[in-house]
PDB file of N, CA and C in Angstrom:
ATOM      1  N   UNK A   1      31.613  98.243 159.175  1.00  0.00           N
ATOM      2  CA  UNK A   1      30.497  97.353 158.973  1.00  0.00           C
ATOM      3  C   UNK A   1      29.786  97.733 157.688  1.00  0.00           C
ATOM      4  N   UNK A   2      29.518  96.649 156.385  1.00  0.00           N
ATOM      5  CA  UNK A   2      29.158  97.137 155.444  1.00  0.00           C
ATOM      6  C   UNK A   2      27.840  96.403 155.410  1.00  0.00           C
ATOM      7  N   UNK A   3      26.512  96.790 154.943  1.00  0.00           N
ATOM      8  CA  UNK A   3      25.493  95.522 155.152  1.00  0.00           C
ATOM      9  C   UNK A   3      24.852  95.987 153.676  1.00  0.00           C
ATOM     10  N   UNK A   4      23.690  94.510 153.225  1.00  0.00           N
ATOM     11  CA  UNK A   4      23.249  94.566 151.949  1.00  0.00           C
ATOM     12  C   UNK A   4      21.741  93.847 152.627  1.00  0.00           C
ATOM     13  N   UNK A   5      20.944  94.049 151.566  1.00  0.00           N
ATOM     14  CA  UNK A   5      19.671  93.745 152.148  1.00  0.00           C
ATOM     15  C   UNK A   5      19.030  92.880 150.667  1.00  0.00           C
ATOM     16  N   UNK A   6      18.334  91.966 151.008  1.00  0.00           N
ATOM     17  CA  UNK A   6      17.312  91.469 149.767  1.00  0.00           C
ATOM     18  C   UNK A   6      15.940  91.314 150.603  1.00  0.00           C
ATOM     19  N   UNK A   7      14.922  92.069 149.877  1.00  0.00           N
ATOM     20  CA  UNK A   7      13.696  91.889 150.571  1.00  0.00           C
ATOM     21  C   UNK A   7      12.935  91.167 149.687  1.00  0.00           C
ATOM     22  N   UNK A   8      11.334  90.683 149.941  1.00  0.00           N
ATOM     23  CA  UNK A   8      10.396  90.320 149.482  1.00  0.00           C
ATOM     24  C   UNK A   8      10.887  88.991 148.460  1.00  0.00           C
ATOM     25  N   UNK A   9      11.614  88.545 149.091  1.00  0.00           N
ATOM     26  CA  UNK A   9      12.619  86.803 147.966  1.00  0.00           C
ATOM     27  C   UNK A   9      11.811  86.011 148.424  1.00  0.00           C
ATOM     28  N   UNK A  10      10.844  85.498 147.518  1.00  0.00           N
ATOM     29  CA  UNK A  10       9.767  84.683 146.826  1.00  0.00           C
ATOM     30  C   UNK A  10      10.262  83.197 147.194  1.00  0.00           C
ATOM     31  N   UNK A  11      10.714  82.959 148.860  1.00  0.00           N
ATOM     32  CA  UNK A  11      10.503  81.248 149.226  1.00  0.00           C
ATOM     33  C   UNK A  11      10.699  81.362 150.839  1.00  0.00           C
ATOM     34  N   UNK A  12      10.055  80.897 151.502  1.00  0.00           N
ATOM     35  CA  UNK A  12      10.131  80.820 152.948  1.00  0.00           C
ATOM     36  C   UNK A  12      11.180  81.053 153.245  1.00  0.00           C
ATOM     37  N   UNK A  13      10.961  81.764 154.632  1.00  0.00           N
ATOM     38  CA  UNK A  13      12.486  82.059 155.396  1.00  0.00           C
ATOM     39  C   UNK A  13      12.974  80.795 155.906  1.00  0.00           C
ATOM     40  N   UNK A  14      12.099  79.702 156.359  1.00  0.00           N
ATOM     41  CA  UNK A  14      12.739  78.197 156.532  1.00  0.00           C
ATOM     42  C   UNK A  14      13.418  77.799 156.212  1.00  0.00           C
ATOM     43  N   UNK A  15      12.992  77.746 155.012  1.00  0.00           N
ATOM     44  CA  UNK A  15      14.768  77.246 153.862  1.00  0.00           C
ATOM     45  C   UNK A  15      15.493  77.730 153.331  1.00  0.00           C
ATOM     46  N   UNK A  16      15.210  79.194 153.733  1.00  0.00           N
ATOM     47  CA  UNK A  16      16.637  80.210 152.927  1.00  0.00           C
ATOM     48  C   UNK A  16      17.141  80.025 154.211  1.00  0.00           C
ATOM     49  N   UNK A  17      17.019  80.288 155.696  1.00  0.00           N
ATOM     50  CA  UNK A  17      17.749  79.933 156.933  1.00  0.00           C
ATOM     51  C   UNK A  17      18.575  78.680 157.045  1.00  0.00           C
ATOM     52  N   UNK A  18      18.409  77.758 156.560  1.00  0.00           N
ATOM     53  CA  UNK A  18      19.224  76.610 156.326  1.00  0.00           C
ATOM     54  C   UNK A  18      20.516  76.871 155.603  1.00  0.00           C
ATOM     55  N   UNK A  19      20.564  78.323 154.420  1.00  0.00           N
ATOM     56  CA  UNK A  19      21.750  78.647 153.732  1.00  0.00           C
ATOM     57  C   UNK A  19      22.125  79.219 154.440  1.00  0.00           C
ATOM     58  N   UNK A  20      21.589  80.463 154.809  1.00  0.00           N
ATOM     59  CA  UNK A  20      22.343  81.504 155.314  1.00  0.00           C
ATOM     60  C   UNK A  20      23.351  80.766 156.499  1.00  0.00           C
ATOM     61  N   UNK A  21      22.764  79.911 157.086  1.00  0.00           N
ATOM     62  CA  UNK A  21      23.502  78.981 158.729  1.00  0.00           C
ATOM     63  C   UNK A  21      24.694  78.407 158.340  1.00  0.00           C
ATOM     64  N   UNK A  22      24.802  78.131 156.827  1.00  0.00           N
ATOM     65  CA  UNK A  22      26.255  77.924 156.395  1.00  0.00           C
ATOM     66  C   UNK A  22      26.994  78.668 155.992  1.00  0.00           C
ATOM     67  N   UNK A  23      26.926  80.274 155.801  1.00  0.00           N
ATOM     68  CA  UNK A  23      28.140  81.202 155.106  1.00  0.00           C
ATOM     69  C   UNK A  23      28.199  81.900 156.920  1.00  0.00           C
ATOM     70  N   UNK A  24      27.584  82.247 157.668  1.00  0.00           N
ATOM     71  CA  UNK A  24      27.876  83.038 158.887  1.00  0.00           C
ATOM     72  C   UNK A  24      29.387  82.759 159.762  1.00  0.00           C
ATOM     73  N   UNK A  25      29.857  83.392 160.135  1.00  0.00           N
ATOM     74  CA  UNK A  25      30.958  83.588 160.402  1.00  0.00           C
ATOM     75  C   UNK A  25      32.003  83.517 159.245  1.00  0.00           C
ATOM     76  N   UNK A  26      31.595  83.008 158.084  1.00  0.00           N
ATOM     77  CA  UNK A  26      32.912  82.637 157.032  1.00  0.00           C
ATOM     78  C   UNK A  26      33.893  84.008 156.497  1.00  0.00           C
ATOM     79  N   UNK A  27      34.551  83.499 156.218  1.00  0.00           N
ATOM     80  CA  UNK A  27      35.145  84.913 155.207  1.00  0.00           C
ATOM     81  C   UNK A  27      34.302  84.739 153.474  1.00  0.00           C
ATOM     82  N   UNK A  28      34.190  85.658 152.848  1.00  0.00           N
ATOM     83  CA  UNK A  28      33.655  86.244 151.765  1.00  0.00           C
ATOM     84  C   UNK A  28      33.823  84.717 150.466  1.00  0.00           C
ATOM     85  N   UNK A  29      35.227  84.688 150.683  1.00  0.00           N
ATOM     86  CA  UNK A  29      35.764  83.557 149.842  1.00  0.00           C
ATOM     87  C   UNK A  29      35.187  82.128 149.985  1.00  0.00           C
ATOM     88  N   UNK A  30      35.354  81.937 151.254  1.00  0.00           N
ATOM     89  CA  UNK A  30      35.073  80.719 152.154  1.00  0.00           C
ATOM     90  C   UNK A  30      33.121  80.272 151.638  1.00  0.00           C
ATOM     91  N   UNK A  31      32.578  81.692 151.645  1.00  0.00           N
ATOM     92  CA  UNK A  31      31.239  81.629 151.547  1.00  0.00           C
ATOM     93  C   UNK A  31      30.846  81.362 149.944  1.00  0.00           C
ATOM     94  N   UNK A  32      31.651  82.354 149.263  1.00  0.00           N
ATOM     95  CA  UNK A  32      31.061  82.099 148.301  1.00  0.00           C
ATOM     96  C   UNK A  32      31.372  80.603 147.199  1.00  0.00           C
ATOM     97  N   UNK A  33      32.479  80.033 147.722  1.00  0.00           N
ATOM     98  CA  UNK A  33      32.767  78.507 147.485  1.00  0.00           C
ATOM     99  C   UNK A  33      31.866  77.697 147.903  1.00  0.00           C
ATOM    100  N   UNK A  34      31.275  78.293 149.015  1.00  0.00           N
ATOM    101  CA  UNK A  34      30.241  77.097 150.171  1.00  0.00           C
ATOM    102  C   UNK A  34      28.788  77.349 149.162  1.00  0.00           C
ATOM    103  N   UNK A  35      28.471  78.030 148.468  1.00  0.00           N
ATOM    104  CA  UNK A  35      27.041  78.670 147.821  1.00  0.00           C
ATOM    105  C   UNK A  35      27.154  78.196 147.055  1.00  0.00           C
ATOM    106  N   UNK A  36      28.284  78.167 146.087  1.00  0.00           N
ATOM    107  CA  UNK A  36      28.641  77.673 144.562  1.00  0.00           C
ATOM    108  C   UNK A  36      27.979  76.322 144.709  1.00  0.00           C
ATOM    109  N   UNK A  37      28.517  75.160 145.469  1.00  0.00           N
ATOM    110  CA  UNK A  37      28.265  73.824 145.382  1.00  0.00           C
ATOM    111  C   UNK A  37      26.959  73.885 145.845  1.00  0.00           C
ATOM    112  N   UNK A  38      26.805  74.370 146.593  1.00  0.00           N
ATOM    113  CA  UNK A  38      25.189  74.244 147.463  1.00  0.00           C
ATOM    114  C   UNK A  38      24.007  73.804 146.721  1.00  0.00           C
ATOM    115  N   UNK A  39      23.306  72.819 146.905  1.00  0.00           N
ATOM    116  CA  UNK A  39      22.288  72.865 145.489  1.00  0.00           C
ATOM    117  C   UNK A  39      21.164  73.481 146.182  1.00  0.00           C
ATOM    118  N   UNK A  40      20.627  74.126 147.231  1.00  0.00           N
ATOM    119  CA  UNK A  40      19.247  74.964 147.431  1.00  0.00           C
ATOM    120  C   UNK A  40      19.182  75.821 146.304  1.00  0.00           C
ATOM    121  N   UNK A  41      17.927  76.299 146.203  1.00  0.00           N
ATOM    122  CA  UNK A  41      17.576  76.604 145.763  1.00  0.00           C
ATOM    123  C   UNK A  41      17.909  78.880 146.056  1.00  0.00           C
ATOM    124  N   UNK A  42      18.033  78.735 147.310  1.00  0.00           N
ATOM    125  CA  UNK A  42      18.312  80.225 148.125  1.00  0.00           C
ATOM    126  C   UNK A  42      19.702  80.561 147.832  1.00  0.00           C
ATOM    127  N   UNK A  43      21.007  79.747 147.420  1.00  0.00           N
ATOM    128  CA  UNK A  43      22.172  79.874 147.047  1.00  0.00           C
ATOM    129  C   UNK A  43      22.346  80.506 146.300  1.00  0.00           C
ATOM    130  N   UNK A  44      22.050  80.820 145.209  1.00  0.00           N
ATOM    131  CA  UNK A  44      22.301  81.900 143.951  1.00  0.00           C
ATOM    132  C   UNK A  44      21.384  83.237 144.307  1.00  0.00           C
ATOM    133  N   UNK A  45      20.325  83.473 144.974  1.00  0.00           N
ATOM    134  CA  UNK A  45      20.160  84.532 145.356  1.00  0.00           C
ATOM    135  C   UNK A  45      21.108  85.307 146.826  1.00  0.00           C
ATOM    136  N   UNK A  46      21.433  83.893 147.598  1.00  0.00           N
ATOM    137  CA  UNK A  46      22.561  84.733 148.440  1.00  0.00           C
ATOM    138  C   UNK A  46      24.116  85.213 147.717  1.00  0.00           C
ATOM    139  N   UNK A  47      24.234  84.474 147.138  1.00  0.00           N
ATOM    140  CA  UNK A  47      25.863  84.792 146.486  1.00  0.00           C
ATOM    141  C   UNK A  47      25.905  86.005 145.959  1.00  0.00           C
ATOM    142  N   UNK A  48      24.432  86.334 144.670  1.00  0.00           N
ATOM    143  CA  UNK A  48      23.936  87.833 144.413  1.00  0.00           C
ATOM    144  C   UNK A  48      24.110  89.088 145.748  1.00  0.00           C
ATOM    145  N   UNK A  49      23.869  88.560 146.662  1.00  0.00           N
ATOM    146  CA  UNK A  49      23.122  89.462 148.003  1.00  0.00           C
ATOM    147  C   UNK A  49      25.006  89.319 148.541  1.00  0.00           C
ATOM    148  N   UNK A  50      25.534  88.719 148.752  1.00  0.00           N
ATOM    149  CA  UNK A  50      27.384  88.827 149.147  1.00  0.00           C
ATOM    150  C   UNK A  50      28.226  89.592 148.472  1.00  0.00           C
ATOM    151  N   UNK A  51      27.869  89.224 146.912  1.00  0.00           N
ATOM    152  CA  UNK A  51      28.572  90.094 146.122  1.00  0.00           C
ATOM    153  C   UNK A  51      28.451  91.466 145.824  1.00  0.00           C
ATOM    154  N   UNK A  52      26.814  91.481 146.504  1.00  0.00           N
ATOM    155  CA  UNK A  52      26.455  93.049 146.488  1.00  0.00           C
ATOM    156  C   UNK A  52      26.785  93.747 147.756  1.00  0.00           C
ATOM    157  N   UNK A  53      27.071  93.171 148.196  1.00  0.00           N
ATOM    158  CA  UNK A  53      27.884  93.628 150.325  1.00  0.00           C
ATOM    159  C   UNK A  53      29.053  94.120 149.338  1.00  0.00           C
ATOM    160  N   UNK A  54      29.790  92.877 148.985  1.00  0.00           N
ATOM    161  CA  UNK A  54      31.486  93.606 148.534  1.00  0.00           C
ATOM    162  C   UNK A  54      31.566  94.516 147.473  1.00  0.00           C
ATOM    163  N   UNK A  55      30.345  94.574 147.021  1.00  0.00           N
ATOM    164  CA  UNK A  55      30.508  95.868 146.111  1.00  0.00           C
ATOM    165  C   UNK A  55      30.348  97.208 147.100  1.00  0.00           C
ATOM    166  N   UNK A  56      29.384  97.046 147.668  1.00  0.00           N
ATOM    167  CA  UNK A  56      29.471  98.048 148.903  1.00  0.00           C
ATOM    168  C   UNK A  56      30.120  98.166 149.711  1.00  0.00           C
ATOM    169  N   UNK A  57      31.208  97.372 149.990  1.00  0.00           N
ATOM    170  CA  UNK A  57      32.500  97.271 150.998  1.00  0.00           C
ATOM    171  C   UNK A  57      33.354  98.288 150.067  1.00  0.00           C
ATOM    172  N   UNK A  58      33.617  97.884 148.882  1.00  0.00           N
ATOM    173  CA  UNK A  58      34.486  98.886 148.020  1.00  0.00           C
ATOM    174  C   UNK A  58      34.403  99.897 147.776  1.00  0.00           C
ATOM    175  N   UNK A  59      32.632 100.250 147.319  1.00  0.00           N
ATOM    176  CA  UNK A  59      32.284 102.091 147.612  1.00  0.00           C
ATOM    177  C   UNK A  59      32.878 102.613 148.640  1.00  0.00           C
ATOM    178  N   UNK A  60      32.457 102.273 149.944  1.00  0.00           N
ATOM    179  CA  UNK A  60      32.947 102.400 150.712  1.00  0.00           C
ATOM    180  C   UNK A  60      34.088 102.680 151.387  1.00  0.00           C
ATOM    181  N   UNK A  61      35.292 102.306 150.074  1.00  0.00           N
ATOM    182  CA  UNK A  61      36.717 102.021 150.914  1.00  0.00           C
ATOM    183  C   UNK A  61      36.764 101.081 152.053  1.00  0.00           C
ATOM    184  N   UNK A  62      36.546 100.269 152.174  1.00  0.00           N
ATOM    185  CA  UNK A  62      36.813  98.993 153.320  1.00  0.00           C
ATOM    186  C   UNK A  62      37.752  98.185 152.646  1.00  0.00           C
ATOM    187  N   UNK A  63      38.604  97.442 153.194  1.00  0.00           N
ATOM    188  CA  UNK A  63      40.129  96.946 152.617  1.00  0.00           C
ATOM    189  C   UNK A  63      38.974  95.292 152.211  1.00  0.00           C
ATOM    190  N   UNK A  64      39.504  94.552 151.836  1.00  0.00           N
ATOM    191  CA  UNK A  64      39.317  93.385 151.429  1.00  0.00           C
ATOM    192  C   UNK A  64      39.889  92.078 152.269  1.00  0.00           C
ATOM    193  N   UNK A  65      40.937  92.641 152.572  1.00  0.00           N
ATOM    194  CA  UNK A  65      41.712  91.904 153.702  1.00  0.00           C
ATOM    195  C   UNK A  65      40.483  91.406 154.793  1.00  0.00           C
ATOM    196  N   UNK A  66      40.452  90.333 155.422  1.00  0.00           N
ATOM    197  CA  UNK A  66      40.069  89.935 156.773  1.00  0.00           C
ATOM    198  C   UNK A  66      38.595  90.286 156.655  1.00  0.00           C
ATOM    199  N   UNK A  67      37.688  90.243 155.236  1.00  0.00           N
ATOM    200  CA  UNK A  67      36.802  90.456 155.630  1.00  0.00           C
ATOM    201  C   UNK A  67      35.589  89.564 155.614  1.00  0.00           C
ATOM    202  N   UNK A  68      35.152  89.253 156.582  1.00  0.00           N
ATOM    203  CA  UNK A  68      33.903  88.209 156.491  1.00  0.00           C
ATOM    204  C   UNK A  68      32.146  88.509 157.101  1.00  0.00           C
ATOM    205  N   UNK A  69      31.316  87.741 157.041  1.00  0.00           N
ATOM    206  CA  UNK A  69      30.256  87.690 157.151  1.00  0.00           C
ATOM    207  C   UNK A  69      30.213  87.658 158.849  1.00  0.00           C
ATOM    208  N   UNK A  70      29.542  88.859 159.482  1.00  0.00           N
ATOM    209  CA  UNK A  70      29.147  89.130 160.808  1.00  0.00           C
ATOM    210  C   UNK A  70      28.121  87.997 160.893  1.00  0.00           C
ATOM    211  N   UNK A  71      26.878  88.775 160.375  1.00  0.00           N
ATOM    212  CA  UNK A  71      25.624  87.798 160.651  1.00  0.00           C
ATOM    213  C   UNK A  71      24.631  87.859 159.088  1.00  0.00           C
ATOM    214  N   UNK A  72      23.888  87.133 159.136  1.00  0.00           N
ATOM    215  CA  UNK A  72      23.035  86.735 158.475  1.00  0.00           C
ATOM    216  C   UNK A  72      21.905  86.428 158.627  1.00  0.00           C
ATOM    217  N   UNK A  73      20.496  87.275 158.592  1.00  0.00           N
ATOM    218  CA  UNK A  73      19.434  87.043 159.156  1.00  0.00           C
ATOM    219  C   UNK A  73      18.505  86.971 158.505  1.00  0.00           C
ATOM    220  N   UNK A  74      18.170  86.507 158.743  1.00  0.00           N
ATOM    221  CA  UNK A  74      16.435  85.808 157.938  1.00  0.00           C
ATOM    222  C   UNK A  74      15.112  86.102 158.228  1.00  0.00           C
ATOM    223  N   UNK A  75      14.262  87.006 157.726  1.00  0.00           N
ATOM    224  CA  UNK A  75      12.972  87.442 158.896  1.00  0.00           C
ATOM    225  C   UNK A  75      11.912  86.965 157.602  1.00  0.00           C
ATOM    226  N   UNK A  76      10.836  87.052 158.242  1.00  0.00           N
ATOM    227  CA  UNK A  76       9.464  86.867 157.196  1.00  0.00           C
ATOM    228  C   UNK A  76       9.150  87.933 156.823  1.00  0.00           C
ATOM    229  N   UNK A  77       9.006  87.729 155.558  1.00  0.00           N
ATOM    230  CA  UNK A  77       8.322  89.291 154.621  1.00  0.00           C
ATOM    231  C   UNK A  77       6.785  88.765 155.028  1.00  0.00           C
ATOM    232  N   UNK A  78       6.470  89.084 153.764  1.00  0.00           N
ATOM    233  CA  UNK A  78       4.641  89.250 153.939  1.00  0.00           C
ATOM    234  C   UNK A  78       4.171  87.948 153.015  1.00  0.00           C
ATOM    235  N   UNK A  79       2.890  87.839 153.226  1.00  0.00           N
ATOM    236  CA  UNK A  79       2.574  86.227 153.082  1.00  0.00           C
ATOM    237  C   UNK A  79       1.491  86.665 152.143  1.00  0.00           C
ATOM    238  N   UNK A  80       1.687  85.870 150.739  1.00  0.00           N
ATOM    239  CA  UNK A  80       0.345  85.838 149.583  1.00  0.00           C
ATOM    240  C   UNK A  80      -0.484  85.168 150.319  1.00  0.00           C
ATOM    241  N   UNK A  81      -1.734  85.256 150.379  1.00  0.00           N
ATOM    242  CA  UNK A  81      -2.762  84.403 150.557  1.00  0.00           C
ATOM    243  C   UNK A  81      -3.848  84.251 149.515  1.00  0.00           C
ATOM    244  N   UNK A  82      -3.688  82.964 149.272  1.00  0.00           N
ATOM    245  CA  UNK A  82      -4.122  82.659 148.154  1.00  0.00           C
ATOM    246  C   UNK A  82      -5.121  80.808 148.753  1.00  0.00           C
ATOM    247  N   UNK A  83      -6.041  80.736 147.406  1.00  0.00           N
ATOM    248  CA  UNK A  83      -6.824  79.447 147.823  1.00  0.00           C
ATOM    249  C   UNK A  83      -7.303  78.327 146.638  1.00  0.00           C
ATOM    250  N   UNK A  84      -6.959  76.971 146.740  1.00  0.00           N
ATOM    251  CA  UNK A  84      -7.312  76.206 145.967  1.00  0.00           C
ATOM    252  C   UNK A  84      -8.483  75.386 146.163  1.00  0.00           C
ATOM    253  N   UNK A  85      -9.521  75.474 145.093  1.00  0.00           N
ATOM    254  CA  UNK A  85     -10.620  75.268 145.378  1.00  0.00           C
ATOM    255  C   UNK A  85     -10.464  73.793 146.283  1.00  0.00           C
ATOM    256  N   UNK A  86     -11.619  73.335 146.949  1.00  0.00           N
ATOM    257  CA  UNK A  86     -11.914  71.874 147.321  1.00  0.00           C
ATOM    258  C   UNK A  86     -13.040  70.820 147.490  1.00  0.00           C
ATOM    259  N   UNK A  87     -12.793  70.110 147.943  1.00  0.00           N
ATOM    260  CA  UNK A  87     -14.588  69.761 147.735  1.00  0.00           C
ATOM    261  C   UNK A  87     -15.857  70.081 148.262  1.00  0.00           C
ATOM    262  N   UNK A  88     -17.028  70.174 147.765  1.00  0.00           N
ATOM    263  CA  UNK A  88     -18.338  70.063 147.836  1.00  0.00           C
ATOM    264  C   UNK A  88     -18.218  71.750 148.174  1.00  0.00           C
ATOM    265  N   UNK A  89     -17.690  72.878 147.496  1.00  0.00           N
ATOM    266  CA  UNK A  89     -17.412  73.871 147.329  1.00  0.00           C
ATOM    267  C   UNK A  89     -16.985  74.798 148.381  1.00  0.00           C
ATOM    268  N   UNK A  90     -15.983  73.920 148.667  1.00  0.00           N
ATOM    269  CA  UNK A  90     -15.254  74.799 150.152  1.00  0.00           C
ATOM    270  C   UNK A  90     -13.672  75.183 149.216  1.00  0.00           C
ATOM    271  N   UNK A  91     -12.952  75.978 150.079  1.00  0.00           N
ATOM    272  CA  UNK A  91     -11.885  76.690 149.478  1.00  0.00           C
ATOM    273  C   UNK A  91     -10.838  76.265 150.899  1.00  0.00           C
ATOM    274  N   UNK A  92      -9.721  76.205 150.146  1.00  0.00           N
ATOM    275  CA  UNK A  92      -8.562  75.455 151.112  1.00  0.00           C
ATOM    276  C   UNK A  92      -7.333  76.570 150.931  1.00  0.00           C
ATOM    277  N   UNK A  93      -6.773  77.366 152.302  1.00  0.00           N
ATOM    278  CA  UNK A  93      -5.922  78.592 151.988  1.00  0.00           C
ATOM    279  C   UNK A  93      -4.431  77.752 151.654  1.00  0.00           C
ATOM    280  N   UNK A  94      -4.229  78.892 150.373  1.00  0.00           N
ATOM    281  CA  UNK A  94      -2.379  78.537 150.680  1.00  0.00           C
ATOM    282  C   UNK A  94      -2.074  80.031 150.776  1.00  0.00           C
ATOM    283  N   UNK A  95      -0.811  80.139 151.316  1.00  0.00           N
ATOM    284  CA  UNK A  95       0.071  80.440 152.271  1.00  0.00           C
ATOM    285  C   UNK A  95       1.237  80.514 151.134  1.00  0.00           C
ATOM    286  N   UNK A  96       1.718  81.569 150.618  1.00  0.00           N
ATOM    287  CA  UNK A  96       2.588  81.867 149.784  1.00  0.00           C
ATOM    288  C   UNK A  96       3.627  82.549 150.429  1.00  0.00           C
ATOM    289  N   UNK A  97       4.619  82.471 151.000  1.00  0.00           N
ATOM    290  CA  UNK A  97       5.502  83.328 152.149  1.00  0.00           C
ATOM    291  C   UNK A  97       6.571  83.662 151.559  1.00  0.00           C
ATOM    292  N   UNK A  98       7.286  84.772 151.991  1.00  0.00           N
ATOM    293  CA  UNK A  98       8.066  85.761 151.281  1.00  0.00           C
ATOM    294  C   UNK A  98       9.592  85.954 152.333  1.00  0.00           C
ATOM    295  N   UNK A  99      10.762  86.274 152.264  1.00  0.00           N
ATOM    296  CA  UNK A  99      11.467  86.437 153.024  1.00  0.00           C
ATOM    297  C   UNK A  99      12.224  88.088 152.637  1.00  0.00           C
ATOM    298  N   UNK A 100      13.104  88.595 153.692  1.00  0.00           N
ATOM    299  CA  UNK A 100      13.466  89.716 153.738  1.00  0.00           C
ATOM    300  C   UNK A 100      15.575  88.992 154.999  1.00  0.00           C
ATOM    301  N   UNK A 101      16.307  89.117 154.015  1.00  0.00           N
ATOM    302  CA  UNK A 101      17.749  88.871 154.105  1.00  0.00           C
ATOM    303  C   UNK A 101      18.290  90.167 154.362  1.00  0.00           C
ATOM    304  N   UNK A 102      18.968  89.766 155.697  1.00  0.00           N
ATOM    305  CA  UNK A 102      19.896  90.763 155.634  1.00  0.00           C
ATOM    306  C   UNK A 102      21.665  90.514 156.135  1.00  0.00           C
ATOM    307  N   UNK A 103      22.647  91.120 155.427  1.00  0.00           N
ATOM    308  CA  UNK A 103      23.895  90.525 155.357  1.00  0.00           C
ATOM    309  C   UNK A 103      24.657  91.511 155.808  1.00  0.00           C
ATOM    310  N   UNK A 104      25.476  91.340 157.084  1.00  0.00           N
ATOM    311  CA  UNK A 104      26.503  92.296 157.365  1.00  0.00           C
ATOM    312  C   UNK A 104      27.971  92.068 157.444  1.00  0.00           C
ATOM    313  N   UNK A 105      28.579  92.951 157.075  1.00  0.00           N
ATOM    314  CA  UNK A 105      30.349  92.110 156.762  1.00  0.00           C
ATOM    315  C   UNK A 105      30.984  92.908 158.039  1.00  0.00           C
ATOM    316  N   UNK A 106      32.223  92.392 158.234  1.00  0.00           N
ATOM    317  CA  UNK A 106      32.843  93.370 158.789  1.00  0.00           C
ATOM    318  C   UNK A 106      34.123  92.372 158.793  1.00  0.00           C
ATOM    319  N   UNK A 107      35.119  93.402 159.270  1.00  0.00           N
ATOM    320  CA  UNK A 107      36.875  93.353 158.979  1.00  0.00           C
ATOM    321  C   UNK A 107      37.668  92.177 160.224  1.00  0.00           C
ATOM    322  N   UNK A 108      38.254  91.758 160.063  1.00  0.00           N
ATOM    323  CA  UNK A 108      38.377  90.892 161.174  1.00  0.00           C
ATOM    324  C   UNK A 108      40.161  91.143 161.236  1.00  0.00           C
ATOM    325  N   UNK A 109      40.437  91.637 162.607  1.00  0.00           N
ATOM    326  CA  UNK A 109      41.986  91.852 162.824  1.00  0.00           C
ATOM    327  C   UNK A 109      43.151  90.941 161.809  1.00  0.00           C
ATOM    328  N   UNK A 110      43.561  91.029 160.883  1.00  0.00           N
ATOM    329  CA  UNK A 110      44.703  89.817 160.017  1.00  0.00           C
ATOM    330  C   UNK A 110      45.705  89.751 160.701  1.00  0.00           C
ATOM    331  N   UNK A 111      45.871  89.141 161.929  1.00  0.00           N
ATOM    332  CA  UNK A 111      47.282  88.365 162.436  1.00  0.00           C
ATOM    333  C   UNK A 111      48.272  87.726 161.354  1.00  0.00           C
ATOM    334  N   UNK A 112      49.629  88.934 161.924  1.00  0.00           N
ATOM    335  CA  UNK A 112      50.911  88.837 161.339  1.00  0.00           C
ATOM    336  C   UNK A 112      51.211  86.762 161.462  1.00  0.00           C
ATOM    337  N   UNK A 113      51.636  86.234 160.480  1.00  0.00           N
ATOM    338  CA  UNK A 113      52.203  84.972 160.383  1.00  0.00           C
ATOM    339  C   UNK A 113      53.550  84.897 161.639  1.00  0.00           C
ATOM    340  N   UNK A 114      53.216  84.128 162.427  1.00  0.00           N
ATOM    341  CA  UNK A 114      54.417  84.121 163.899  1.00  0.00           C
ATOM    342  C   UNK A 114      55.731  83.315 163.374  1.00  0.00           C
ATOM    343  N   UNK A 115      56.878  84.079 163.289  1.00  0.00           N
ATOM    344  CA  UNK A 115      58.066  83.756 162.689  1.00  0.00           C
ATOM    345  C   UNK A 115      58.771  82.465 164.004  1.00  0.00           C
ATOM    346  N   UNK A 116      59.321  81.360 163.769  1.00  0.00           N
ATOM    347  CA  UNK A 116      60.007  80.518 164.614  1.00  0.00           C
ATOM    348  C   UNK A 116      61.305  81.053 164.859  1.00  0.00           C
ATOM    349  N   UNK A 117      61.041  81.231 166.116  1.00  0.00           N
ATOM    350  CA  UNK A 117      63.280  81.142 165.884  1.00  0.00           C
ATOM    351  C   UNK A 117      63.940  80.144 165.789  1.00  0.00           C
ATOM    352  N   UNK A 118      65.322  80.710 164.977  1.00  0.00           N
ATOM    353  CA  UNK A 118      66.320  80.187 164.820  1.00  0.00           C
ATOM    354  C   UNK A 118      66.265  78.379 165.458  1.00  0.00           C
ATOM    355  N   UNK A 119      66.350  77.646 165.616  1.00  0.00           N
ATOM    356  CA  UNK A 119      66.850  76.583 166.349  1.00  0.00           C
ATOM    357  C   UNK A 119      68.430  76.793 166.218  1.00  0.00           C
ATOM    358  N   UNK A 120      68.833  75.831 167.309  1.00  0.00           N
ATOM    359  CA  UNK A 120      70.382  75.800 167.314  1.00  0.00           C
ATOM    360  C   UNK A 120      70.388  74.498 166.532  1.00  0.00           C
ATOM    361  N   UNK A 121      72.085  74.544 166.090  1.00  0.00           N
ATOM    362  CA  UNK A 121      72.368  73.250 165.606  1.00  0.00           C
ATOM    363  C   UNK A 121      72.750  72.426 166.520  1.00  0.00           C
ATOM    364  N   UNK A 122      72.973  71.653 166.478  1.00  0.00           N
ATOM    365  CA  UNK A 122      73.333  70.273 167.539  1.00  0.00           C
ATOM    366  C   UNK A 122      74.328  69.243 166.913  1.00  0.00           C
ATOM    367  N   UNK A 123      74.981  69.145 167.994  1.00  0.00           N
ATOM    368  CA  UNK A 123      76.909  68.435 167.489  1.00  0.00           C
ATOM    369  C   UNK A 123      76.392  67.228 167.195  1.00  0.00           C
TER     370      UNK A 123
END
């Protein structure tokens, strides 16, 4: 099990959870084709955050073979709070929210290709 982490990534976990829900279970390849096209905005910081798993799969010595995305989780970092003025001098909060990714790979058994036998010929 190799895992990579991105913390404090500057856009709600809402809509980085919408990416991550499409690379989970994939293999490495599978995912990072699925990110490429993706137009969110969270796609190029996950592909960063995958490619940094398989760099750590390789420190590691972990084969390359069979290896794909366990899980993918999404939690809330910590929230700017911040305020835009409003009228008759009241203040209106925003809510600046932060996310914290985390990516775990692991090896998945590569089943041998099942050879057919022979058929017979027929008169």
């Amino acid at each position: 099990m190799v895992t990579a982490s991105l913390t404090n990534y500057r856009q709600s976990p809402r809509k980085v959870r919408l990416v991550a829900t499409l690379i989970k279970g994939k293999t490495v390849d599978q995912a990072l084709n699925m990110l490429g096209v993706t137009t969110k905005r969270a796609s190029d910081p996950l592909a960063k955050l995958l490619l940094s798993a398989v760099a750590n799969a390789k420190n590691l010595g972990v084969s390359m073979e069979g290896l794909y995305i366990k899980e993918c989780t999404v939690n809330s970092g910590f929230t700017m709070k911040r305020h835009m003025p409003g009228s008759r001098g009241t203040a209106f909060p925003i809510r600046k929210k932060t996310s914290h990714v985390n990516l775990v790979l692991d090896t998945k058994a590569v089943k041998a290709p099942k050879v057919k036998a022979a058929s017979k010929a027929t008169k």
